[in-house]
N, C-alpha and C. Protein backbone atom coordinates (compact mmCIF):
# COMPACT_ATOMS: atom_id res chain seq x y z
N UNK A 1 -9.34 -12.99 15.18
CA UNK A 1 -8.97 -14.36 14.94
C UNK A 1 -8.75 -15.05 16.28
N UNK A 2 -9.37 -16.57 16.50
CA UNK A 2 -8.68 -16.99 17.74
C UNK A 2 -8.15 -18.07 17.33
N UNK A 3 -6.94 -18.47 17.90
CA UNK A 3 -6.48 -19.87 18.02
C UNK A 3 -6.45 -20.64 19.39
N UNK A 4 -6.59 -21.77 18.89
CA UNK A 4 -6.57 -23.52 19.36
C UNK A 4 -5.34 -23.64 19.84
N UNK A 5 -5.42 -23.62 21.29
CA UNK A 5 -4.03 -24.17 21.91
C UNK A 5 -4.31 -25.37 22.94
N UNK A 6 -3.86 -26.46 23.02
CA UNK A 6 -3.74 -27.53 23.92
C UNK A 6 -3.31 -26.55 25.32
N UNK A 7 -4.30 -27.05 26.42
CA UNK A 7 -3.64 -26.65 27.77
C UNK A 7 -4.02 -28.09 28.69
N UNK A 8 -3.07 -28.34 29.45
CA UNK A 8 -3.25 -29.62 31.31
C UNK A 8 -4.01 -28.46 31.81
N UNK A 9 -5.25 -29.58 32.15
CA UNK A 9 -5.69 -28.72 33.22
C UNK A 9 -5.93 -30.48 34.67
N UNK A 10 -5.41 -29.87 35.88
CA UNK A 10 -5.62 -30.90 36.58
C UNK A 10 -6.62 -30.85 37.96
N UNK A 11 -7.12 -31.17 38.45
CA UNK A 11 -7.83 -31.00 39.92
C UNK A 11 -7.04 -31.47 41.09
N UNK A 12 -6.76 -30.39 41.40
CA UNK A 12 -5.78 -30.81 43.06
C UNK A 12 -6.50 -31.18 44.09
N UNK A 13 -6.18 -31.84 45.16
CA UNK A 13 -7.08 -32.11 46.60
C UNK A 13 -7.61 -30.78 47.15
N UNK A 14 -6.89 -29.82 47.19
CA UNK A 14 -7.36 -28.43 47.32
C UNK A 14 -8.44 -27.97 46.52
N UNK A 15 -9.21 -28.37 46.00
CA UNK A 15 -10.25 -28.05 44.90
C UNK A 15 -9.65 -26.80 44.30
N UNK A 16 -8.46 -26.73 43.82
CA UNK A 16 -8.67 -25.78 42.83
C UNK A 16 -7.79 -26.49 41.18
N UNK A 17 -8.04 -25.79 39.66
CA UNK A 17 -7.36 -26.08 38.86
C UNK A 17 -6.66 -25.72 38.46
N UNK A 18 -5.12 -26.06 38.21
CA UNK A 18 -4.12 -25.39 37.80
C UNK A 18 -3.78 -26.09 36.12
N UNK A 19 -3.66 -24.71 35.16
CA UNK A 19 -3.65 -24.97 34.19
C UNK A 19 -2.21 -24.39 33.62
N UNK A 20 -2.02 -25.39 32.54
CA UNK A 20 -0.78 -24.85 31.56
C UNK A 20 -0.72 -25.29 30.22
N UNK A 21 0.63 -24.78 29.56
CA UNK A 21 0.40 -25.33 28.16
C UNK A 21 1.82 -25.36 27.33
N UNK A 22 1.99 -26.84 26.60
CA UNK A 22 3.36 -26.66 26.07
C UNK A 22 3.63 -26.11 25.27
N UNK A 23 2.40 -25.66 24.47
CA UNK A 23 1.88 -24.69 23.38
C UNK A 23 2.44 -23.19 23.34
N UNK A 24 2.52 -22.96 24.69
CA UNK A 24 2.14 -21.41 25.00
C UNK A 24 2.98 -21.09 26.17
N UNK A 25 4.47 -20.97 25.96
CA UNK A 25 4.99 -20.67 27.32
C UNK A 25 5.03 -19.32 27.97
N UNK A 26 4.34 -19.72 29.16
CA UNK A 26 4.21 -18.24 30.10
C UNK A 26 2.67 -18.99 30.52
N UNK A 27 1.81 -19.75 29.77
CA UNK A 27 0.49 -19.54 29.99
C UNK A 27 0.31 -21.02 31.26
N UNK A 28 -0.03 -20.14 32.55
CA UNK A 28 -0.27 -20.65 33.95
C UNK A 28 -1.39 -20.35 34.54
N UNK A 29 -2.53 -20.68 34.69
CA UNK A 29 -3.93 -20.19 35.19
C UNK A 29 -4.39 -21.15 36.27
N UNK A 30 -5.40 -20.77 37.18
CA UNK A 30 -5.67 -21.36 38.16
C UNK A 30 -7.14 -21.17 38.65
N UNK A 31 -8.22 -22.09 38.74
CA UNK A 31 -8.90 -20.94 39.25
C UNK A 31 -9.76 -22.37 40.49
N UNK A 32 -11.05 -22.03 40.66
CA UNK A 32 -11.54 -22.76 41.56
C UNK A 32 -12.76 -23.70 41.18
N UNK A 33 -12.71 -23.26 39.57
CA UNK A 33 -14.11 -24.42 39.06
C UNK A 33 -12.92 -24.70 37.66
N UNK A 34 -13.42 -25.66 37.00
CA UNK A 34 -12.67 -25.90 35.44
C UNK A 34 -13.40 -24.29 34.44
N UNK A 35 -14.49 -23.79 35.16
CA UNK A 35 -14.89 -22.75 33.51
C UNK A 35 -14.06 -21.36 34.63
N UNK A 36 -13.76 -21.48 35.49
CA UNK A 36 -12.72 -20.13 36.15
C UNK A 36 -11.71 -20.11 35.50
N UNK A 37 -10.91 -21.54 35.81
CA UNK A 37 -9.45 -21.46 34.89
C UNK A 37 -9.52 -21.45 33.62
N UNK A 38 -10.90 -22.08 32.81
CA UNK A 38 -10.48 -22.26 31.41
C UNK A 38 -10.59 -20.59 30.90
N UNK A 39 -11.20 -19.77 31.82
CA UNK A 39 -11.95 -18.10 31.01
C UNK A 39 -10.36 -17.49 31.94
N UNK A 40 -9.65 -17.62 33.21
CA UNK A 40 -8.50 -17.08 33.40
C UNK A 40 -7.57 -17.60 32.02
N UNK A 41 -7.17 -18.96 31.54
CA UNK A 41 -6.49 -19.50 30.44
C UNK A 41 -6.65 -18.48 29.12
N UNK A 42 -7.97 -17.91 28.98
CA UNK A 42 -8.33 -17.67 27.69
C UNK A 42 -7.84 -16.08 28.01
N UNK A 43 -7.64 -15.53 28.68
CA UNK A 43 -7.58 -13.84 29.13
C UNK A 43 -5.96 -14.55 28.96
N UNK A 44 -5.41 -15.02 29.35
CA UNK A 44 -3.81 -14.84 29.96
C UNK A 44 -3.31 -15.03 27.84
N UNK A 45 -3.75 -16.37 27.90
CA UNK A 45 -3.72 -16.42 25.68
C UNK A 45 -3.88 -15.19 25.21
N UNK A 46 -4.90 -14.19 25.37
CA UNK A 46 -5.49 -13.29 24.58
C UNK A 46 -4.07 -12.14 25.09
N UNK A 47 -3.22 -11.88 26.20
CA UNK A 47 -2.36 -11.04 26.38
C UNK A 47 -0.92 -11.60 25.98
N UNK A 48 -0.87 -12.58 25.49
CA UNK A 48 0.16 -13.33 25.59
C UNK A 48 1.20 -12.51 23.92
N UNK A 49 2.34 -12.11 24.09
CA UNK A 49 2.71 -11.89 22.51
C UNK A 49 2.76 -12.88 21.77
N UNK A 50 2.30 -12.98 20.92
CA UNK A 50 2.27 -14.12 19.94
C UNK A 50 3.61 -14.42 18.91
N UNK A 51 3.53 -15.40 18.81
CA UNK A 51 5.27 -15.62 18.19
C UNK A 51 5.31 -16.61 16.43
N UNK A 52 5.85 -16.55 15.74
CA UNK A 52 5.68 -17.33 14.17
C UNK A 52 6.54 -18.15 14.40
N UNK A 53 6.85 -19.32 13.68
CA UNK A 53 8.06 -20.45 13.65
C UNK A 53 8.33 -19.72 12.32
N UNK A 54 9.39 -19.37 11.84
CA UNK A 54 10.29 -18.69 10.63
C UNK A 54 10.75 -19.83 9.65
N UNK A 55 10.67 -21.54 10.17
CA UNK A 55 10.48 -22.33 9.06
C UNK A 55 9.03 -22.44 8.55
N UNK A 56 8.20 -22.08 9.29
CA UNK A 56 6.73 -22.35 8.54
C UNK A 56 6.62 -21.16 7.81
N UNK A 57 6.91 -19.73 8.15
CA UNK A 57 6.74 -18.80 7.13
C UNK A 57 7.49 -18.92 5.80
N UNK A 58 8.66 -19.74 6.01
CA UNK A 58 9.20 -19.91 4.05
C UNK A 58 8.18 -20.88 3.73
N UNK A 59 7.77 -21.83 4.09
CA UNK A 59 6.61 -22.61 3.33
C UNK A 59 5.60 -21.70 3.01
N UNK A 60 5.21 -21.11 3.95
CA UNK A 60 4.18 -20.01 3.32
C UNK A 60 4.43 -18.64 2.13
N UNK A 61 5.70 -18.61 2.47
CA UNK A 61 5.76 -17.56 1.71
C UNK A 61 6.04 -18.43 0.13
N UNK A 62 6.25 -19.68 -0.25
CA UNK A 62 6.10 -20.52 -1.54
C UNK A 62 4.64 -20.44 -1.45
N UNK A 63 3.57 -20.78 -0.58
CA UNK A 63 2.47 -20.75 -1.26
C UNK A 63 1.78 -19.78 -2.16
N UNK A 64 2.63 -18.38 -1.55
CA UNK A 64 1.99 -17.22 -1.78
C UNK A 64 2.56 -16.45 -3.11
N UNK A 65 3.36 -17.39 -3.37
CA UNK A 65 4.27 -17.09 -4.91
C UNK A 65 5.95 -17.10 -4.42
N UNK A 66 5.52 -16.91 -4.03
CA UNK A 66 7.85 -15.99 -3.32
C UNK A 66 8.79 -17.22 -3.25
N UNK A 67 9.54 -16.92 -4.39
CA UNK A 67 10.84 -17.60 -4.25
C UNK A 67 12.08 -17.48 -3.32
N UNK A 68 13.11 -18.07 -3.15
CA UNK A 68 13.73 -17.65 -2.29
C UNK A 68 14.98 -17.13 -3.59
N UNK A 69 15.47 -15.91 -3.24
CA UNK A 69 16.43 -14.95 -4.14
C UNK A 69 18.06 -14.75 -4.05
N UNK A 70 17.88 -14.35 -2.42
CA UNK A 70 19.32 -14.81 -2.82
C UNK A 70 19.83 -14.73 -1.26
N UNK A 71 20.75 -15.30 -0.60
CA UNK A 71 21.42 -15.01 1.04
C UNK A 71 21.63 -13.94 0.95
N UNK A 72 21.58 -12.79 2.15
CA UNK A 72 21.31 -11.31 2.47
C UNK A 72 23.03 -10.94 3.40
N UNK A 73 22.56 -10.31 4.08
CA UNK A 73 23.66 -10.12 4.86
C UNK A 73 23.17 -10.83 6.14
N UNK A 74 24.13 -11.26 7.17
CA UNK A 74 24.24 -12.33 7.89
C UNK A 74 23.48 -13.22 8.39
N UNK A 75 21.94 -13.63 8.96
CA UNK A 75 21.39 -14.56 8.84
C UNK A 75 20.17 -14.02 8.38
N UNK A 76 19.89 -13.78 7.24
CA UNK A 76 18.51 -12.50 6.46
C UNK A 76 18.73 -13.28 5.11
N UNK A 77 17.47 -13.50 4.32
CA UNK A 77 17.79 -14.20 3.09
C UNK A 77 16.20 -13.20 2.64
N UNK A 78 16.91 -12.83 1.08
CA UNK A 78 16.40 -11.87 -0.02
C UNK A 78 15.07 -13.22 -0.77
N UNK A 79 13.62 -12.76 -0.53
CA UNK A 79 12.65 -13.56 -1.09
C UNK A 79 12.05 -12.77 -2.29
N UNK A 80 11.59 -13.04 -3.29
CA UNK A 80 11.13 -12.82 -4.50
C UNK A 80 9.99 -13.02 -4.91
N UNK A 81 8.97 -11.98 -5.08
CA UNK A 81 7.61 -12.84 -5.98
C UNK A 81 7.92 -12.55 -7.12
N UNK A 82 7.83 -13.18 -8.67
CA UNK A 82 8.15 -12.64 -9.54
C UNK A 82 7.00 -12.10 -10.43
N UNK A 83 5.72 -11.92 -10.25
CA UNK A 83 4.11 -11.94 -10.08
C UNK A 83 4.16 -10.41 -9.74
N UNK A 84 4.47 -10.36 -8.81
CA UNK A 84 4.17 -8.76 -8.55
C UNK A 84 5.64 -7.83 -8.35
N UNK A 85 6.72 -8.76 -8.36
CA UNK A 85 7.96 -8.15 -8.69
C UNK A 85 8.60 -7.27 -7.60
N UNK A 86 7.76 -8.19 -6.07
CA UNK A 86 7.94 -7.56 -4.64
C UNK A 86 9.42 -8.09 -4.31
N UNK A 87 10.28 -7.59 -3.94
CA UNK A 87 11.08 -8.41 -2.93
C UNK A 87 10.94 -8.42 -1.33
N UNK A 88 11.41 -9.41 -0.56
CA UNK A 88 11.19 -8.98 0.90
C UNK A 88 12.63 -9.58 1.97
N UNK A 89 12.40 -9.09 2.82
CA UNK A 89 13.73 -9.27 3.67
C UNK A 89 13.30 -10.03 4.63
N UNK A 90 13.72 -11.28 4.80
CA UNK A 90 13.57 -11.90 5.98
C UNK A 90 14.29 -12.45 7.24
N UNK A 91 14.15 -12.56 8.32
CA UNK A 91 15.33 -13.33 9.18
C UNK A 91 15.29 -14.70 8.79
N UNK A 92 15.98 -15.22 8.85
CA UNK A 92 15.96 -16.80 8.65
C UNK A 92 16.97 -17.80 9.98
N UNK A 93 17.25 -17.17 11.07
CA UNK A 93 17.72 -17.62 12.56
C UNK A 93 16.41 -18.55 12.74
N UNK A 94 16.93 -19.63 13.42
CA UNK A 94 15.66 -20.34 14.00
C UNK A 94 14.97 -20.12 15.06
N UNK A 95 13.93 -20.57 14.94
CA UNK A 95 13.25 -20.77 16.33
C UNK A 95 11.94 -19.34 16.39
N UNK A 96 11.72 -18.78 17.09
CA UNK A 96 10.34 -17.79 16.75
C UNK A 96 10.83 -16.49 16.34
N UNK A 97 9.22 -16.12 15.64
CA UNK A 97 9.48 -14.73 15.61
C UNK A 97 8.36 -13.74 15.80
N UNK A 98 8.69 -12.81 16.41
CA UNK A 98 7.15 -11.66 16.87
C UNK A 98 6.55 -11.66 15.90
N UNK A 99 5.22 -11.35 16.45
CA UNK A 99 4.30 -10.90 15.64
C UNK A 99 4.44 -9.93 15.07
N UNK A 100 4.92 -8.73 15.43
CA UNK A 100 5.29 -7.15 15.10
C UNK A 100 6.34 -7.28 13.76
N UNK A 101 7.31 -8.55 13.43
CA UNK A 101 8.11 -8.61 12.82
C UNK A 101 7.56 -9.32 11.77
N UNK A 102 6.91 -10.16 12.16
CA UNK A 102 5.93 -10.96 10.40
C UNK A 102 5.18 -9.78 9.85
N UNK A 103 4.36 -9.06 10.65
CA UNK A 103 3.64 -8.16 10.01
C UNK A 103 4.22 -7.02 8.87
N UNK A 104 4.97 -6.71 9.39
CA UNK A 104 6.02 -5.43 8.57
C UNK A 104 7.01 -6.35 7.53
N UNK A 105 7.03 -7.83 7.77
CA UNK A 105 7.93 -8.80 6.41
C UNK A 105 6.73 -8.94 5.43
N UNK A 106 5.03 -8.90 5.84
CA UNK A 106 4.30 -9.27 5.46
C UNK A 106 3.82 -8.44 4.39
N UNK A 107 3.47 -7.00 5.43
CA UNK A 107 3.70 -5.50 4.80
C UNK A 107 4.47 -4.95 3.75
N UNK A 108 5.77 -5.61 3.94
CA UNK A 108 6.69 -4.85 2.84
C UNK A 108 6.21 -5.93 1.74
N UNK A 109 5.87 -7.35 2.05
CA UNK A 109 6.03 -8.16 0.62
C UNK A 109 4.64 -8.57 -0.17
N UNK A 110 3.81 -7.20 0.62
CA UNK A 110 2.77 -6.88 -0.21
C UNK A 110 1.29 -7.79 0.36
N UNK A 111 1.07 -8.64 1.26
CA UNK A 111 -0.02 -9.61 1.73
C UNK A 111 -0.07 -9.23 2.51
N UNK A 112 -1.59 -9.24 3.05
CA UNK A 112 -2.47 -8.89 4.16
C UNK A 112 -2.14 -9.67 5.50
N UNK A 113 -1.37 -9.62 6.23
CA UNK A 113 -1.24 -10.13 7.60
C UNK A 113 -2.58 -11.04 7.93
N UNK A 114 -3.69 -9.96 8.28
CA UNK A 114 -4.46 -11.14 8.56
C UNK A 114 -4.87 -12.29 7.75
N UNK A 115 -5.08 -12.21 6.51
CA UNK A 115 -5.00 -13.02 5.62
C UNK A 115 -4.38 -14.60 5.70
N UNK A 116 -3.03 -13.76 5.82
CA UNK A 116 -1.88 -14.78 6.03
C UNK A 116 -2.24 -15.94 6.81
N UNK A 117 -2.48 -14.65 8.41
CA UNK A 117 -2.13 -15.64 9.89
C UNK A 117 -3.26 -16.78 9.91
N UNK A 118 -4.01 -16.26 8.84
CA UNK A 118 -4.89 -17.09 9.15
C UNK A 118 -5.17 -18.50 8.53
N UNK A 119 -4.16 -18.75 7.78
CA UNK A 119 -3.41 -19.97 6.95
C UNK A 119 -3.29 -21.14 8.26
């Protein structure tokens, strides 16, 4: 799968381009033509850990049937499909979450990760 990320790329008096992205923090590339930095940009993306927003996964997880069930123990809330009669455990703290950690919420609540990410 690849994704679409906005990056600045600018031309300095030094002829070289320095690239970044508000998209993607960490991602800083540089090179000496625009297709150097944009193929350094695309290598530095491709190593980068990738992260979920945990309010867009409860929207998703309504598309996919799952109710929300019940508050868990301290910031974790109990989701429900009642379809296949999965439950799943989620964090619900704001702000991101690994990839390694959607996969195994994804895993236990029965949908194909890639599937998903690719929503």
């Amino acid at each position: 799968m690849e994704l679409a990320i906005r990056i600045q790329i600018k031309e300095l008096p030094e002829g070289v381009f320095p690239a970044s992205s508000d998209e993607l923090s960490g991602l800083v590339a540089q090179g000496r033509s625009l297709a150097e930095t944009l193929e350094i940009a695309r290598d530095v993306e491709r190593s980068a850990p990738r992260v979920f927003d945990t309010g867009r996964l409860f929207a998703d997880f309504r598309v996919h049937g799952f109710e929300f069930g019940r508050q868990a123990a301290g910031s974790h809330e109990i989701w429900f499909d009642p379809t296949t009669n999965r439950y799943t455990t989620v964090p619900s703290h704001s702000g991101a979450m690994p990839e390694g950690t959607l996969r195994a919420i994804l895993k236990q609540a029965g949908i194909d990760p890639d599937s998903f990410l690719q929503f």
